[in-house]
C-alpha atoms as a PDB file:
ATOM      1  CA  UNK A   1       8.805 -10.552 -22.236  1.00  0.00           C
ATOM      2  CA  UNK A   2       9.342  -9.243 -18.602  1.00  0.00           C
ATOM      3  CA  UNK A   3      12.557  -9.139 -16.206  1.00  0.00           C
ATOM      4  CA  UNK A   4      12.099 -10.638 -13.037  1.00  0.00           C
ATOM      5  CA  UNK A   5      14.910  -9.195 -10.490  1.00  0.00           C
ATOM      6  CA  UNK A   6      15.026 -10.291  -6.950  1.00  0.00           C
ATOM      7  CA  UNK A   7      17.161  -9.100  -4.572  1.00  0.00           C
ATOM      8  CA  UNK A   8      17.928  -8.755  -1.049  1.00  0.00           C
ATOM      9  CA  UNK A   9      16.930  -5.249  -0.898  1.00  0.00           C
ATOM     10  CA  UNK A  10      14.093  -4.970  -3.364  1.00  0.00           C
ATOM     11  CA  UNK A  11      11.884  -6.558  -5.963  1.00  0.00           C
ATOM     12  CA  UNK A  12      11.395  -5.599  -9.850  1.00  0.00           C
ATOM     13  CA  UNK A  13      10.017  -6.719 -12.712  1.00  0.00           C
ATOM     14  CA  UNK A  14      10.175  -4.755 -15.923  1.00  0.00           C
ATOM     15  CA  UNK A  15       9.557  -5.348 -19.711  1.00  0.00           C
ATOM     16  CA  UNK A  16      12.806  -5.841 -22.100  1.00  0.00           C
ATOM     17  CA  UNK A  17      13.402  -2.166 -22.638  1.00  0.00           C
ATOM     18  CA  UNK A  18      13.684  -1.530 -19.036  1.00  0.00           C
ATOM     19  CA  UNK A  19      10.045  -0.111 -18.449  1.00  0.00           C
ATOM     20  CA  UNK A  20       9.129  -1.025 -15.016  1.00  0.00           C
ATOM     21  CA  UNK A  21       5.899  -2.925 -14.084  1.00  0.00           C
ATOM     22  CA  UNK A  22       5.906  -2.653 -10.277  1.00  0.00           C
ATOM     23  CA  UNK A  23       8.944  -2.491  -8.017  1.00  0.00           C
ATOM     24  CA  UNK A  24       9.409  -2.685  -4.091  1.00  0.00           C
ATOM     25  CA  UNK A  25      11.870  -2.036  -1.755  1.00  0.00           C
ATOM     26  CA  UNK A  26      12.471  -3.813   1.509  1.00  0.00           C
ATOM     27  CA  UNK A  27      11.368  -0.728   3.798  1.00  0.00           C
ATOM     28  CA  UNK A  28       8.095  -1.336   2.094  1.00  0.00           C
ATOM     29  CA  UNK A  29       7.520  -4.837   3.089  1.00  0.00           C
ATOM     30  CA  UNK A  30       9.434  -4.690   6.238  1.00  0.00           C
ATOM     31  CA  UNK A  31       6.990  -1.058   6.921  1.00  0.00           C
ATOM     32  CA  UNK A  32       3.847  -3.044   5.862  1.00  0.00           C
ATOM     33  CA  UNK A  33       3.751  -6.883   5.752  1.00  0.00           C
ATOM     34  CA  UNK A  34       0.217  -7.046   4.162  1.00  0.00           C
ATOM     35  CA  UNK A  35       1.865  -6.299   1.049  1.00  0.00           C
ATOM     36  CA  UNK A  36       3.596  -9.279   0.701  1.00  0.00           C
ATOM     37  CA  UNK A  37       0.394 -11.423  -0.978  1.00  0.00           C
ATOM     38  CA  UNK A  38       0.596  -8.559  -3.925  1.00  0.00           C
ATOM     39  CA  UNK A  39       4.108  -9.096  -4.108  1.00  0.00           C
ATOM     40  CA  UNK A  40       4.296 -12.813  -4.643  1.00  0.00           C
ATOM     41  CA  UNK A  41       0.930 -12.813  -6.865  1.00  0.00           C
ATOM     42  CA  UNK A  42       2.650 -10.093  -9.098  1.00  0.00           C
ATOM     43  CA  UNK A  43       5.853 -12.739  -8.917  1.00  0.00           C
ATOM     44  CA  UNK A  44       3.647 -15.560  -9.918  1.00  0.00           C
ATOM     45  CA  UNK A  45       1.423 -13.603 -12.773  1.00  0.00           C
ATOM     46  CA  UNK A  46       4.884 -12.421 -13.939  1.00  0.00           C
ATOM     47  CA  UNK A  47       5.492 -16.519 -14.622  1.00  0.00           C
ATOM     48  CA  UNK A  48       2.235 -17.241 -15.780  1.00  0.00           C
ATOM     49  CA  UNK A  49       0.117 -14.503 -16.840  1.00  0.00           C
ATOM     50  CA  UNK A  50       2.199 -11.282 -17.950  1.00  0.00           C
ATOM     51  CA  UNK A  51      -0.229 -10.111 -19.892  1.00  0.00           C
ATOM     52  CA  UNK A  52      -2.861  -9.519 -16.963  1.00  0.00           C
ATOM     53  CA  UNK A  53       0.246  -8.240 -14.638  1.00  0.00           C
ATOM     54  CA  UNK A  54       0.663  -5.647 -17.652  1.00  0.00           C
ATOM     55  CA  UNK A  55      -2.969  -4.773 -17.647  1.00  0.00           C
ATOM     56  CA  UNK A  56      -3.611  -3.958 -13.752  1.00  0.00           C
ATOM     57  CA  UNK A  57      -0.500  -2.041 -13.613  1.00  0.00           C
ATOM     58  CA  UNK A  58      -0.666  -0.171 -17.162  1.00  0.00           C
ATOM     59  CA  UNK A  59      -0.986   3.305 -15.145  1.00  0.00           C
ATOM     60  CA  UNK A  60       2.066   2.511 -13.218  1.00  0.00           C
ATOM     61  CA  UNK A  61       3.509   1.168 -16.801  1.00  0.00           C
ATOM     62  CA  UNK A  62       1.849   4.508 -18.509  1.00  0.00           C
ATOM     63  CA  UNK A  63       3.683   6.956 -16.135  1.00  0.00           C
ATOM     64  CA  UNK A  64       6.925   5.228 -16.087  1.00  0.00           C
ATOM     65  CA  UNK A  65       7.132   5.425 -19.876  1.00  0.00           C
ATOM     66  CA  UNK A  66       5.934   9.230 -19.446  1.00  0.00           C
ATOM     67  CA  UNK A  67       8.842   9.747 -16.769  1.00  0.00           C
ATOM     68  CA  UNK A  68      11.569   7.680 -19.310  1.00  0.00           C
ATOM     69  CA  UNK A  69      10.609  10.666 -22.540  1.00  0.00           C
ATOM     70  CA  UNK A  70      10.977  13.300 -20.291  1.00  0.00           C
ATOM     71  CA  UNK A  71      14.245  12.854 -18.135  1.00  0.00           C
ATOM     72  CA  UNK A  72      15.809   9.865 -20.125  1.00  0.00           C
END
């Protein structure tokens, strides 16, 4: 059900049409290291609970989908 892409660079995990669920950068957790916890829970609810990682990020989710009808 969801995409889990790790990279050097940055972190994001999306649903099968390409929908993102959260996403970071490094600058982010290189800026502010007390995001890292959120990070790797959102890692580990993306292997064991999607459905909750979908439901405390369905805003994020909401706009994305909003951004994707309007510029493609």
């Amino acid at each position: 059900m969801l995409n889990i892409d790790i990279c050097t660079e940055e972190i994001t995990i999306s649903m099968r049409d390409g929908t993102e669920v959260v996403h970071w950068v490094e600058d982010e957790w290189i800026e502010d290291p007390t995001i890292v916890p959120a990070i790797a829970n959102a890692i580990h609810l993306a292997h064991t609970d999607q459905k909750k990682l979908i439901a405390l990020n369905k805003e994020h989710i909401d706009a994305q989908r909003e951004i994707n009808k309007r510029y493609g």
